[in-house]
N, C-alpha and C. Protein backbone atom coordinates (compact mmCIF):
# COMPACT_ATOMS: atom_id res chain seq x y z
N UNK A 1 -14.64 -6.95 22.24
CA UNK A 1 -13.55 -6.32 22.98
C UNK A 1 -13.31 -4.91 22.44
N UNK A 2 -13.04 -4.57 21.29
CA UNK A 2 -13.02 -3.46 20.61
C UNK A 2 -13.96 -2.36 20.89
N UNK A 3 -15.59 -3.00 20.98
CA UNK A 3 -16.48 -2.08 21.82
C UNK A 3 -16.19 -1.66 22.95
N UNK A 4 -15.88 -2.18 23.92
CA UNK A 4 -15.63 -2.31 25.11
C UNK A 4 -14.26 -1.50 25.23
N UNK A 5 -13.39 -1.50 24.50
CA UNK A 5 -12.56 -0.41 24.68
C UNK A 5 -12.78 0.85 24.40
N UNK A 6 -13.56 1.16 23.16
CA UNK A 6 -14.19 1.89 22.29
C UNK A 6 -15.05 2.81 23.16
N UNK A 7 -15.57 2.01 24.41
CA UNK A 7 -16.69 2.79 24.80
C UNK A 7 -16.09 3.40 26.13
N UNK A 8 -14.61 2.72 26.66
CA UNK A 8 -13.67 3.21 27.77
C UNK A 8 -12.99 4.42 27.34
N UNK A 9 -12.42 4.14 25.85
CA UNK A 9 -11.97 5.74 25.45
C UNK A 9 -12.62 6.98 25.56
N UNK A 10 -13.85 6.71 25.37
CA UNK A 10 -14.93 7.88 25.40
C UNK A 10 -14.62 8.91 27.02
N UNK A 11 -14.00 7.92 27.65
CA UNK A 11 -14.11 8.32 29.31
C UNK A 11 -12.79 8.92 29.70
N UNK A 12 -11.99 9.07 28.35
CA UNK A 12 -10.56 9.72 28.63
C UNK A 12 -10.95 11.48 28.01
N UNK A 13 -10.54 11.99 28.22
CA UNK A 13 -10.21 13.28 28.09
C UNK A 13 -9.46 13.56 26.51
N UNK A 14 -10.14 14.28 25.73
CA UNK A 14 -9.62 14.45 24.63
C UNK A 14 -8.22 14.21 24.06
N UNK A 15 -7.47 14.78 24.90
CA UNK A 15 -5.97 14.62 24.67
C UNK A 15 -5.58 13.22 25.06
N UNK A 16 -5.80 12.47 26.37
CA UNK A 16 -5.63 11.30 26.67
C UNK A 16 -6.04 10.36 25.77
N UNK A 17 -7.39 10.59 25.22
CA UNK A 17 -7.88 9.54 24.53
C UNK A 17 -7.32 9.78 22.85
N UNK A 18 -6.70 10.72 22.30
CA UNK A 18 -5.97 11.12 21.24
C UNK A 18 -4.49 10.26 21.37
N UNK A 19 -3.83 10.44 22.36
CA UNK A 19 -2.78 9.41 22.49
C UNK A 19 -2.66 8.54 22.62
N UNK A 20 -3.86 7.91 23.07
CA UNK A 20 -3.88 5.95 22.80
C UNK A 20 -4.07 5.77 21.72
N UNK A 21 -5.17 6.40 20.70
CA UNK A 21 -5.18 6.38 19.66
C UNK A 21 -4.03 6.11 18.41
N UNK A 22 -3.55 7.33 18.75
CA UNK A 22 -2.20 7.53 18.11
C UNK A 22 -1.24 5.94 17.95
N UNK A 23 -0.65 6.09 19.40
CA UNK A 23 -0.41 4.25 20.38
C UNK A 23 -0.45 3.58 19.47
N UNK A 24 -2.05 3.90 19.40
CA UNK A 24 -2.21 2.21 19.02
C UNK A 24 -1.89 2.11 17.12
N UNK A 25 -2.14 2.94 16.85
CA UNK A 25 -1.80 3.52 14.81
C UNK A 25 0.00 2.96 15.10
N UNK A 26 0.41 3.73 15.56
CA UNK A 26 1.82 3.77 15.78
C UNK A 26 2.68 1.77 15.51
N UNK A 27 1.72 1.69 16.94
CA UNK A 27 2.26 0.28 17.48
C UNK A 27 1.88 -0.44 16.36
N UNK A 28 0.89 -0.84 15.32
CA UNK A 28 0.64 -1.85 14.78
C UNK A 28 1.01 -1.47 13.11
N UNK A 29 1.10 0.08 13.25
CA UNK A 29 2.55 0.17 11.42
C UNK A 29 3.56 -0.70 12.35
N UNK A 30 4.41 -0.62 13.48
CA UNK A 30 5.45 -1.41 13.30
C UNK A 30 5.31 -2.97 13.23
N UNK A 31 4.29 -3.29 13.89
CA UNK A 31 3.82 -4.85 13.70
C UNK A 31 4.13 -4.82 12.03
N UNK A 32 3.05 -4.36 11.22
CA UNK A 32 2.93 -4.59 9.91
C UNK A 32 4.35 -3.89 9.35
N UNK A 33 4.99 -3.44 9.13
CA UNK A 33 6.91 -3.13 8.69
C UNK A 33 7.40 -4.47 9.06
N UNK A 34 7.41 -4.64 10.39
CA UNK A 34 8.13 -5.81 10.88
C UNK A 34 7.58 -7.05 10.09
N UNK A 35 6.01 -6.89 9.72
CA UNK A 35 6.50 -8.28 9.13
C UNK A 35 6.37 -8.37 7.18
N UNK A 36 6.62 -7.48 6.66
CA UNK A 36 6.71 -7.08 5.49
C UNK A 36 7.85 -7.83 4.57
N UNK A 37 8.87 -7.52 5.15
CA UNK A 37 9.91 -8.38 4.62
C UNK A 37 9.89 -10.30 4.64
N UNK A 38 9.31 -10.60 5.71
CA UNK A 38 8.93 -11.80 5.78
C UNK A 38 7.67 -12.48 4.63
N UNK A 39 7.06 -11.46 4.52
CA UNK A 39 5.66 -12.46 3.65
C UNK A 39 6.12 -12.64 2.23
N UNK A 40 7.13 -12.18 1.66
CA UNK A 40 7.46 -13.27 0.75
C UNK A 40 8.84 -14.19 0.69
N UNK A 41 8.47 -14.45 1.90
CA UNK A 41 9.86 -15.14 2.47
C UNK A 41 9.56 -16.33 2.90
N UNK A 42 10.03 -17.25 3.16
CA UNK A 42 10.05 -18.83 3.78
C UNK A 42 9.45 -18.58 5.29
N UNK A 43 9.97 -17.96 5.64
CA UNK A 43 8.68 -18.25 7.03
C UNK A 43 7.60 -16.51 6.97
N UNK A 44 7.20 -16.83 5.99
CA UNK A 44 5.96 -16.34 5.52
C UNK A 44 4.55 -16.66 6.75
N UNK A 45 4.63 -17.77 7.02
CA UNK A 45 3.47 -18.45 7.62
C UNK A 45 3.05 -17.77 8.72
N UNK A 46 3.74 -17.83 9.67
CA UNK A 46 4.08 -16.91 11.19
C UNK A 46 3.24 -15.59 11.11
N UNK A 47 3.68 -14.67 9.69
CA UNK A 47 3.64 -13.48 9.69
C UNK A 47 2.12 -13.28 9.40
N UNK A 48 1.49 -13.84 8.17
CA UNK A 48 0.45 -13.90 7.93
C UNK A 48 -0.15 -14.27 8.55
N UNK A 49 -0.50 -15.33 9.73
CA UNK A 49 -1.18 -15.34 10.95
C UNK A 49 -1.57 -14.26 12.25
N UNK A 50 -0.52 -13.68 11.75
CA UNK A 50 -0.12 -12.76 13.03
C UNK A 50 -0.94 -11.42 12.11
N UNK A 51 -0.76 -11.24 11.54
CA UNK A 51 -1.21 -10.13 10.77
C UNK A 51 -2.85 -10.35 10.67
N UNK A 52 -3.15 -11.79 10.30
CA UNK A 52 -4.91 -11.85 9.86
C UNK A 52 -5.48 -11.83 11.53
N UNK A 53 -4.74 -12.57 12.64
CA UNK A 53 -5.21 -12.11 13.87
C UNK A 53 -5.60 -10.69 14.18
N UNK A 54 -4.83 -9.72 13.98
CA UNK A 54 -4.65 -8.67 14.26
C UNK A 54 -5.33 -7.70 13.02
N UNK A 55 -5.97 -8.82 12.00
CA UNK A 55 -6.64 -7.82 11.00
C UNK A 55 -7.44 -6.49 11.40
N UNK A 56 -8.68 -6.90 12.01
CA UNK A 56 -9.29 -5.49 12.86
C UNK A 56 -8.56 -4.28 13.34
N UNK A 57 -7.47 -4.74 14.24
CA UNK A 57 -6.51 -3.33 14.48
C UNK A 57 -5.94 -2.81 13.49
N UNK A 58 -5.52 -3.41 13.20
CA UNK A 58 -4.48 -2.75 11.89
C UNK A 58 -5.55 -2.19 10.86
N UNK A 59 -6.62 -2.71 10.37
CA UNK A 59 -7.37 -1.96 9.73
C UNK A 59 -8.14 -0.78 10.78
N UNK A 60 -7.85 -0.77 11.58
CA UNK A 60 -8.38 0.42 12.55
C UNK A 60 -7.11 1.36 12.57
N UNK A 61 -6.33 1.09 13.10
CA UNK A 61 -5.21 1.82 12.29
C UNK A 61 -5.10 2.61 11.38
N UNK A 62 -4.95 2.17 10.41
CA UNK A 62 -5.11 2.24 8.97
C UNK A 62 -6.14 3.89 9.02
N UNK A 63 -7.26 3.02 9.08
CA UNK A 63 -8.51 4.44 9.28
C UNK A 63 -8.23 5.50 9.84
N UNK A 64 -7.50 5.44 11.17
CA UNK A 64 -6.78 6.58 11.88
C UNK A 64 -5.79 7.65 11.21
N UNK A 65 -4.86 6.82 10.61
CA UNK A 65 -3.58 7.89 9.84
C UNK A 65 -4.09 8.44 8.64
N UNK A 66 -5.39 7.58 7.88
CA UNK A 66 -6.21 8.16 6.53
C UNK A 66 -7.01 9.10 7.25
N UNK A 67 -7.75 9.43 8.25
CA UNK A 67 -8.50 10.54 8.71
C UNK A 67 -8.00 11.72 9.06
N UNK A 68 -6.79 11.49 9.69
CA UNK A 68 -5.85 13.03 10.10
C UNK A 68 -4.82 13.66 9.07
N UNK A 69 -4.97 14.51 8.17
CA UNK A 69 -3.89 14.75 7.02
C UNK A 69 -2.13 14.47 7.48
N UNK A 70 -2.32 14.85 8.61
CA UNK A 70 -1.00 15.05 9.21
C UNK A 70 -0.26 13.73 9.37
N UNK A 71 -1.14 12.70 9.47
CA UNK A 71 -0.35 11.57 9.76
C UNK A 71 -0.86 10.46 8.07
N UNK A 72 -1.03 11.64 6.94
CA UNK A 72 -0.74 10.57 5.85
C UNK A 72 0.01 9.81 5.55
N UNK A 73 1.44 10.40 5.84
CA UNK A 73 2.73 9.71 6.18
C UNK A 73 2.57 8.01 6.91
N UNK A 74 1.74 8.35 7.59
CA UNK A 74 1.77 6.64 8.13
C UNK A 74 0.54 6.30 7.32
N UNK A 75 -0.18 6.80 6.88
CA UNK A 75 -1.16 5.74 5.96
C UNK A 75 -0.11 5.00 4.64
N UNK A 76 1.03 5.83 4.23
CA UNK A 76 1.55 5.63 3.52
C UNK A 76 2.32 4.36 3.61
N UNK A 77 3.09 4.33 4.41
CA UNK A 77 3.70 3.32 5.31
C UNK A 77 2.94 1.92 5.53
N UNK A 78 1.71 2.20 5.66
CA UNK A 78 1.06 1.16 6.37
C UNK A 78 0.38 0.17 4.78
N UNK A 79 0.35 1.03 3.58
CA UNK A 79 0.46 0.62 2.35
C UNK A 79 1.45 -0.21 1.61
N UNK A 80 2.50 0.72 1.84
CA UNK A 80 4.01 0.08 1.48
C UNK A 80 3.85 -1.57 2.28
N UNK A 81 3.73 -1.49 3.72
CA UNK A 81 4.08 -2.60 3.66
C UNK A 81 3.11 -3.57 4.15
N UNK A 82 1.41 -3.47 3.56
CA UNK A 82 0.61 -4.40 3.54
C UNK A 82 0.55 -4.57 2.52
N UNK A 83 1.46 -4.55 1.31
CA UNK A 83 1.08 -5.10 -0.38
C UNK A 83 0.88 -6.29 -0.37
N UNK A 84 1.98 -7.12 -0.09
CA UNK A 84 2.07 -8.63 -0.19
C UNK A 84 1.21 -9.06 0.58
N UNK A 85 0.82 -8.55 1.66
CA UNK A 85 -0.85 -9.58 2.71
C UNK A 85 -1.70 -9.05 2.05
N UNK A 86 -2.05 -8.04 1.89
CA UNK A 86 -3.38 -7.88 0.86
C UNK A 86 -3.51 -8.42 -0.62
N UNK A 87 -2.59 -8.63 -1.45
CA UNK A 87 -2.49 -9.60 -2.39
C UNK A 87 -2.58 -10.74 -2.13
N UNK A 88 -1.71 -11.35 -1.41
CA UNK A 88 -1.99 -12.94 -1.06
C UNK A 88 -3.57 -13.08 -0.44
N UNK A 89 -3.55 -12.12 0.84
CA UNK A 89 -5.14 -12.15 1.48
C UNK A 89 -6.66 -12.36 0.78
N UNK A 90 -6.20 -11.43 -0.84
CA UNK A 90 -7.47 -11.30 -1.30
C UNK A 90 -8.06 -9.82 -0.76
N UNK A 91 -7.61 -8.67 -0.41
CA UNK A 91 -7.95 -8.20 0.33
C UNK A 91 -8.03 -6.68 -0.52
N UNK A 92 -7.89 -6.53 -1.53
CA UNK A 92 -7.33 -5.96 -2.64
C UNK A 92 -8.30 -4.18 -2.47
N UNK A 93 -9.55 -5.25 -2.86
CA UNK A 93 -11.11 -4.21 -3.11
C UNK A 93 -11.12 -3.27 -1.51
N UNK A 94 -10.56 -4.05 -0.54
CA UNK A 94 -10.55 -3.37 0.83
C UNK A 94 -9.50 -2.56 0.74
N UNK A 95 -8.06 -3.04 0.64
CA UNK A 95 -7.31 -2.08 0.71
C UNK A 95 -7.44 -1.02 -0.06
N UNK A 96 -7.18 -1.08 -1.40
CA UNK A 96 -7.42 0.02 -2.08
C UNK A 96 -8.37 1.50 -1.53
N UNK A 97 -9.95 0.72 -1.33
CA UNK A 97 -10.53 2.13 -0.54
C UNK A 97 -9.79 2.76 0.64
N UNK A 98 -9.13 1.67 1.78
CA UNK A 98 -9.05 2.32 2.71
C UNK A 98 -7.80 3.20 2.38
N UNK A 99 -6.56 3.49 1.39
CA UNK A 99 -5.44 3.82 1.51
C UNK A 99 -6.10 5.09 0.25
N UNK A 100 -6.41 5.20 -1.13
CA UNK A 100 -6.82 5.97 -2.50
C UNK A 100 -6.75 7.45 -1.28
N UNK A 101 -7.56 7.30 -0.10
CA UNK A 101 -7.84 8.81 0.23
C UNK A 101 -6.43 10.05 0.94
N UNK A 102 -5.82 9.09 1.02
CA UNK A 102 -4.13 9.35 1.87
C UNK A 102 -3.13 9.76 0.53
N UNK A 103 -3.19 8.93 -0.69
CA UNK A 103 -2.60 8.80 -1.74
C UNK A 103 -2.92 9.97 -2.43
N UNK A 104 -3.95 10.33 -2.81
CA UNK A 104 -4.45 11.47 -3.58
C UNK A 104 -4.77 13.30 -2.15
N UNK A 105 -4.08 12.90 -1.27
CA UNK A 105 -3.90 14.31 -0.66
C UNK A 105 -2.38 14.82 -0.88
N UNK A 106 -2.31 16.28 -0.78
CA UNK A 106 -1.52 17.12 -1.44
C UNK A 106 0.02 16.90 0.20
N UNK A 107 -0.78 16.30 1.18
CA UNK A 107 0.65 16.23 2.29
C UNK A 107 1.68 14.97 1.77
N UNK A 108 0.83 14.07 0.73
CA UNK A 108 1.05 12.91 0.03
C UNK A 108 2.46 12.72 -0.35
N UNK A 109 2.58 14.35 -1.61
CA UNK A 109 3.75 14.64 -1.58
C UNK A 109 5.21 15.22 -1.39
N UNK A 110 5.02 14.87 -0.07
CA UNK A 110 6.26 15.69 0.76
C UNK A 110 7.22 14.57 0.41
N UNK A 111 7.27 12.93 0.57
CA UNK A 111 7.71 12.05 0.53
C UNK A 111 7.71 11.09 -0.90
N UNK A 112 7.97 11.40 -2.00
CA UNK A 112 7.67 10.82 -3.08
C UNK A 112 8.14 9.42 -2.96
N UNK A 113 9.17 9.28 -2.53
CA UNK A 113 9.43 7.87 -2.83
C UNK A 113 8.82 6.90 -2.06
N UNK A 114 8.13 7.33 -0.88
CA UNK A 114 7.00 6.75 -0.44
C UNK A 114 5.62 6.70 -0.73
N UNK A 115 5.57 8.11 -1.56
CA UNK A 115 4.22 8.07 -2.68
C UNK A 115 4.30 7.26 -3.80
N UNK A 116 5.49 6.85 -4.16
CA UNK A 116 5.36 6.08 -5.39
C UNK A 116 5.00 4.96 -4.98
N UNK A 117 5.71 4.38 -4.14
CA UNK A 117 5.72 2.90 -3.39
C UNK A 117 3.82 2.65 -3.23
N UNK A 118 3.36 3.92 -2.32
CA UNK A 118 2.49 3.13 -1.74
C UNK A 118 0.85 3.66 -3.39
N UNK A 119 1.39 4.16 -4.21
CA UNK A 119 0.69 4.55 -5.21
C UNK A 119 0.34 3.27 -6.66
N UNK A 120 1.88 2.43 -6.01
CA UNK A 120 2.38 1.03 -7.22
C UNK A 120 1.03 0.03 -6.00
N UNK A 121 1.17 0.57 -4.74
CA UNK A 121 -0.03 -0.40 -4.16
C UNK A 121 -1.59 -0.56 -4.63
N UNK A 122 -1.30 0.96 -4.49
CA UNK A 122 -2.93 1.30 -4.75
C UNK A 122 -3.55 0.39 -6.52
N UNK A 123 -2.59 0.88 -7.09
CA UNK A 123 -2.38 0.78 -8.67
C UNK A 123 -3.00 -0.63 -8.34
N UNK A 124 -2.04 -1.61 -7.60
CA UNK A 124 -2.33 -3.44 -8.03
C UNK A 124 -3.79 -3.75 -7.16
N UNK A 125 -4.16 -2.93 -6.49
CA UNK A 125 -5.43 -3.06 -5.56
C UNK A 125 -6.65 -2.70 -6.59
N UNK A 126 -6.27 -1.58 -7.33
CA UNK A 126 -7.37 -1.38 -8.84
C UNK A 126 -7.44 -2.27 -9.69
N UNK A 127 -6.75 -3.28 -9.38
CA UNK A 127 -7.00 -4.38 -10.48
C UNK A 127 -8.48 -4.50 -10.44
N UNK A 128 -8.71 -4.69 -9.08
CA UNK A 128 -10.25 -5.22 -8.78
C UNK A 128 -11.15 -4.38 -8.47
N UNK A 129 -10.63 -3.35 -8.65
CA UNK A 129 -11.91 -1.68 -8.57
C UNK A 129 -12.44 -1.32 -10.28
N UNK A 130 -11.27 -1.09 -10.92
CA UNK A 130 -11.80 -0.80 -12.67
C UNK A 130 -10.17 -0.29 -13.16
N UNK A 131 -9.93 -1.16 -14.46
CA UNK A 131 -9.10 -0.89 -14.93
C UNK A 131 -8.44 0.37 -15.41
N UNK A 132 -9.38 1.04 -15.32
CA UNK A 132 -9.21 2.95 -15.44
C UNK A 132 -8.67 3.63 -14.70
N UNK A 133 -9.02 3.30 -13.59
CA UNK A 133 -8.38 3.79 -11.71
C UNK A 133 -6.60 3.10 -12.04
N UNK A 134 -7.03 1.61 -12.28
CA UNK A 134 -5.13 1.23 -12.33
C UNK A 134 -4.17 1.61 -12.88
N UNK A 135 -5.20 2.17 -14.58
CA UNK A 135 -3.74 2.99 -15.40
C UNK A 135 -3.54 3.84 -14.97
N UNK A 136 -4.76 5.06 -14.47
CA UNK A 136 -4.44 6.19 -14.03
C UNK A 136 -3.64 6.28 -12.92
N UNK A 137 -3.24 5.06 -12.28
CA UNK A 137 -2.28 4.86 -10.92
C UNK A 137 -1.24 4.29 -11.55
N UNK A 138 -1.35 3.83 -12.52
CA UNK A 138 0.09 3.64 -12.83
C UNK A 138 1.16 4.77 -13.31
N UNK A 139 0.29 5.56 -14.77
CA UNK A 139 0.99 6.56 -14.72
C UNK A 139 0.66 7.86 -13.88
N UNK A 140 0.46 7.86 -12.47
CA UNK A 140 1.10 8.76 -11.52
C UNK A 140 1.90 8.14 -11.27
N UNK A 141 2.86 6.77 -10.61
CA UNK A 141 3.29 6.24 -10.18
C UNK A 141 4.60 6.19 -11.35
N UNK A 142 4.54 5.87 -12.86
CA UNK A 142 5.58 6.31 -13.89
C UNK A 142 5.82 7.53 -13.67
N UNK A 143 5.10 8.94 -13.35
CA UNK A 143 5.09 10.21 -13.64
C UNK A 143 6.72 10.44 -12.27
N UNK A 144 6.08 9.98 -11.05
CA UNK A 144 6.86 9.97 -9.50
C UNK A 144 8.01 9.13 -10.09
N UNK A 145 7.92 8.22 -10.83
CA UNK A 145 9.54 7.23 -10.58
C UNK A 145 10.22 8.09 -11.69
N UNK A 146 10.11 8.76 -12.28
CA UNK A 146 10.66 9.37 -13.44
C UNK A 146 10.93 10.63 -12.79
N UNK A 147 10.64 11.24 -12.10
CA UNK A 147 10.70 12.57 -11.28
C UNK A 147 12.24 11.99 -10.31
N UNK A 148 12.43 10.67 -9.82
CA UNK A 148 13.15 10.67 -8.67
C UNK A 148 14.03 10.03 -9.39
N UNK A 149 14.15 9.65 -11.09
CA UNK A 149 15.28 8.95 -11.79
C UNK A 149 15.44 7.51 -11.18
N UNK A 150 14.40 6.81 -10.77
CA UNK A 150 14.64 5.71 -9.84
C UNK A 150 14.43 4.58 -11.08
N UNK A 151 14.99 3.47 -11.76
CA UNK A 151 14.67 2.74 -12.45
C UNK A 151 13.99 1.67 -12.08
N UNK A 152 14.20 1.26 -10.77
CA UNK A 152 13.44 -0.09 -10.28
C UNK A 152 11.74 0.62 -10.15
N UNK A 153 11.65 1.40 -9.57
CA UNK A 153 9.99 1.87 -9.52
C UNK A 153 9.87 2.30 -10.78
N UNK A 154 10.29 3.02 -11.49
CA UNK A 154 10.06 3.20 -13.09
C UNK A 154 9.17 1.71 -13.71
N UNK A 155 10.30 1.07 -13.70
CA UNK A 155 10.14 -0.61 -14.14
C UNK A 155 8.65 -1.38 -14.00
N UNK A 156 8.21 -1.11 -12.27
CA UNK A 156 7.47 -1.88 -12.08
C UNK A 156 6.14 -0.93 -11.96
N UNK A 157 6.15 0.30 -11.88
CA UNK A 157 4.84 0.96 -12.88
C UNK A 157 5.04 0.87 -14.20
N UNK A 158 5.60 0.52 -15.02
CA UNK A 158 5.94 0.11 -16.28
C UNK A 158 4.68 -0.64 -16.34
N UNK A 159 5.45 -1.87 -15.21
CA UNK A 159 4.81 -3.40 -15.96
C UNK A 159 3.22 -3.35 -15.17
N UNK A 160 2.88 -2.25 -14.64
CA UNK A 160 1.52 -2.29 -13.88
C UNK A 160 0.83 -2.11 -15.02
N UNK A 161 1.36 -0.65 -15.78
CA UNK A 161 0.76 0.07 -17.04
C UNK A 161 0.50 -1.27 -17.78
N UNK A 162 1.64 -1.96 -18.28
CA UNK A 162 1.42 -3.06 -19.31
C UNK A 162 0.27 -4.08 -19.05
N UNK A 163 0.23 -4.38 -17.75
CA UNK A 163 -1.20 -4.92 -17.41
C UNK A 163 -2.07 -4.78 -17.46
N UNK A 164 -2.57 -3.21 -17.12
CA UNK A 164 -3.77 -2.66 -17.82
C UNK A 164 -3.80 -2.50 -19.09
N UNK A 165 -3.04 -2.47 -20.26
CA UNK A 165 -3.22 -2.86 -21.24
C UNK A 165 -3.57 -4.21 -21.95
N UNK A 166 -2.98 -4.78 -21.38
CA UNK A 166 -3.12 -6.12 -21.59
C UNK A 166 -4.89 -6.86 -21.34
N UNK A 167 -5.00 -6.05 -20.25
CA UNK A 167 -6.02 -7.17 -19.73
C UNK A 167 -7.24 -5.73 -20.40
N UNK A 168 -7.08 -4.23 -20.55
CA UNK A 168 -7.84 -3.55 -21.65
C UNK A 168 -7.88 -3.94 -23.21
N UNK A 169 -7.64 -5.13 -23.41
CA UNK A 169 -7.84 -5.60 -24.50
C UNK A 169 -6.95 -5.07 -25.51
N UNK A 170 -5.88 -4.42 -25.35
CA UNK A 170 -3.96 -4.02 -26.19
C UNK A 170 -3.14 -4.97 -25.84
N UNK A 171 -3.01 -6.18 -25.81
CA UNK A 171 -2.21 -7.37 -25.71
C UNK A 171 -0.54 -7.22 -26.45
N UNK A 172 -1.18 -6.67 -27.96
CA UNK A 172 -0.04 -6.59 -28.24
C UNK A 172 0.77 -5.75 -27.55
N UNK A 173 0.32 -4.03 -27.16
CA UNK A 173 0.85 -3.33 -26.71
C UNK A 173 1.67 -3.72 -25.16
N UNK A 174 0.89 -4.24 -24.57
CA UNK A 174 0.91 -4.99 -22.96
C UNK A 174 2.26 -6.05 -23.11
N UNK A 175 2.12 -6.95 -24.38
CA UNK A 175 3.16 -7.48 -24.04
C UNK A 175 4.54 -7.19 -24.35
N UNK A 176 4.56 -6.14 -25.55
CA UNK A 176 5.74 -5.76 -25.53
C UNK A 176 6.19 -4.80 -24.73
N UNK A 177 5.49 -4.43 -24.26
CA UNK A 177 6.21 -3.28 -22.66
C UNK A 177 6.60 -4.45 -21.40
N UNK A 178 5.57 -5.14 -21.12
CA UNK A 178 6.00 -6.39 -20.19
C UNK A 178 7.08 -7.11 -20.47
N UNK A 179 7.32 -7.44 -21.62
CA UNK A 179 8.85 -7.99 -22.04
C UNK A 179 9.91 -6.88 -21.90
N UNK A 180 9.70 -5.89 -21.97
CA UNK A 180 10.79 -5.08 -21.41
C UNK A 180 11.00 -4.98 -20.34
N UNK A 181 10.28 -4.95 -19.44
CA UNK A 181 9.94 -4.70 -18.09
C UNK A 181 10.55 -6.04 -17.78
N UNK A 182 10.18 -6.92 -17.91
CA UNK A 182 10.77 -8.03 -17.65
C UNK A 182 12.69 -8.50 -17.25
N UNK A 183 12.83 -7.84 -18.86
CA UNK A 183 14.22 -8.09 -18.92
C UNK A 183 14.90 -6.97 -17.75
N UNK A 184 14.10 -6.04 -18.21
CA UNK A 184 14.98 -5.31 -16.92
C UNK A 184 15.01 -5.38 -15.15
N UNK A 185 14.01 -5.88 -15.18
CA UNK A 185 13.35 -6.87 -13.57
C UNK A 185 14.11 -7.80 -13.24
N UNK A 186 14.68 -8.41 -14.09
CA UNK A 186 16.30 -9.66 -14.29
C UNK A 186 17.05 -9.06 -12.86
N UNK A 187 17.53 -7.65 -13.50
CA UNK A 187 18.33 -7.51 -13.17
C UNK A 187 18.00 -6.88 -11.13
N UNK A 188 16.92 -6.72 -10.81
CA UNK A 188 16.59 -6.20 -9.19
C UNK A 188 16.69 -7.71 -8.49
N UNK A 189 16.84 -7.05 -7.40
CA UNK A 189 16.25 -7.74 -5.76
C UNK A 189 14.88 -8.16 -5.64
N UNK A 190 14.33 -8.99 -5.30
CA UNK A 190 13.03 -9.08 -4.67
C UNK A 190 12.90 -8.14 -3.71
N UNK A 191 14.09 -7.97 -2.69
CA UNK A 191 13.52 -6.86 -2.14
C UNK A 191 13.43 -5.22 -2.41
N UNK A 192 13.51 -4.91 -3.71
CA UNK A 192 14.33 -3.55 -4.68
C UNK A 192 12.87 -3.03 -4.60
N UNK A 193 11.21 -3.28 -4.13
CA UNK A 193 10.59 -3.00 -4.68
C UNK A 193 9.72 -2.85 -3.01
């Protein structure tokens, strides 16, 4: 089906076929926002169906707002709130490539507190790329939460950092930052993050 549309766009007129495009980027960040708050929620189930149906678009998507600088802003977005399906998914090694190229452009930071957000993504997606990529995403991601005085994103690039220590073979170091991180994590929202 995707071909088959793929090969109908061709038959629109630059501008025409630029705005379905768009459409369709547009339409399926709000699918994925809309169901963001839900996947670590009790009716979790619904959402994650709906989302792995719709995997192909949304990763077509995705590709769209990472190719045009102008619309990094929605690659950003579309990071923020595929963390929890791409963690649960397994989907980690994928996301990471498709979002690193949106994250590290300079339109990136017009919006910091959406660079941090979707930078704490990238960070937990390097788990499974090389532990080098994750610290170095963590502290950009400490560098941004410390710039905006924000303690909850502070916190949880904290405890990203402490992980890459931890699992870089500094345990001791890892866990006493994670125990801080911890205690102060007490005190947020599940949804604070």
């Amino acid at each position: 089906i995707r071909q088959f549309a793929t090969e109908r766009l061709i038959e629109y007129d630059e501008h025409e076929a630029a705005t379905i495009v768009a459409r369709h980027c547009e339409y399926f960040l709000t699918v994925a926002e809309a169901a963001a708050p839900h996947l670590h929620a009790p009716d979790a189930g619904g959402w994650f169906e709906r989302l792995d149906k719709d995997q192909s678009n949304v990763r077509r998507a995705i590709e769209h707002a990472v190719d045009e600088p102008e619309k990094t802003g929605l690659a950003l977005r579309f990071a923020v709130a595929l963390r929890y399906y791409w963690f649960t998914r397994s989907r980690r090694f994928e996301a990471f490539w498709l979002i690193i190229p949106a994250i590290e452009r300079p339109e990136a930071r017009r919006e910091p507190e959406l660079l941090v957000r979707a930078t704490l993504t990238a960070a937990g997606c390097a788990s499974v790329v090389d532990l080098q990529t994750m610290q170095r995403l963590s502290d950009q991601a400490i560098q941004l939460a410390r710039q905006l005085d924000d303690e909850v994103l502070l916190t949880w690039s904290e405890m990203l950092l402490a992980t890459t220590w931890w699992f870089g073979g500094e345990r001791e170091r890892g866990d006493s930052m994670l125990q801080d991180c911890l205690e102060r994590a007490r005190r947020f929202d599940d949804d604070d993050l």
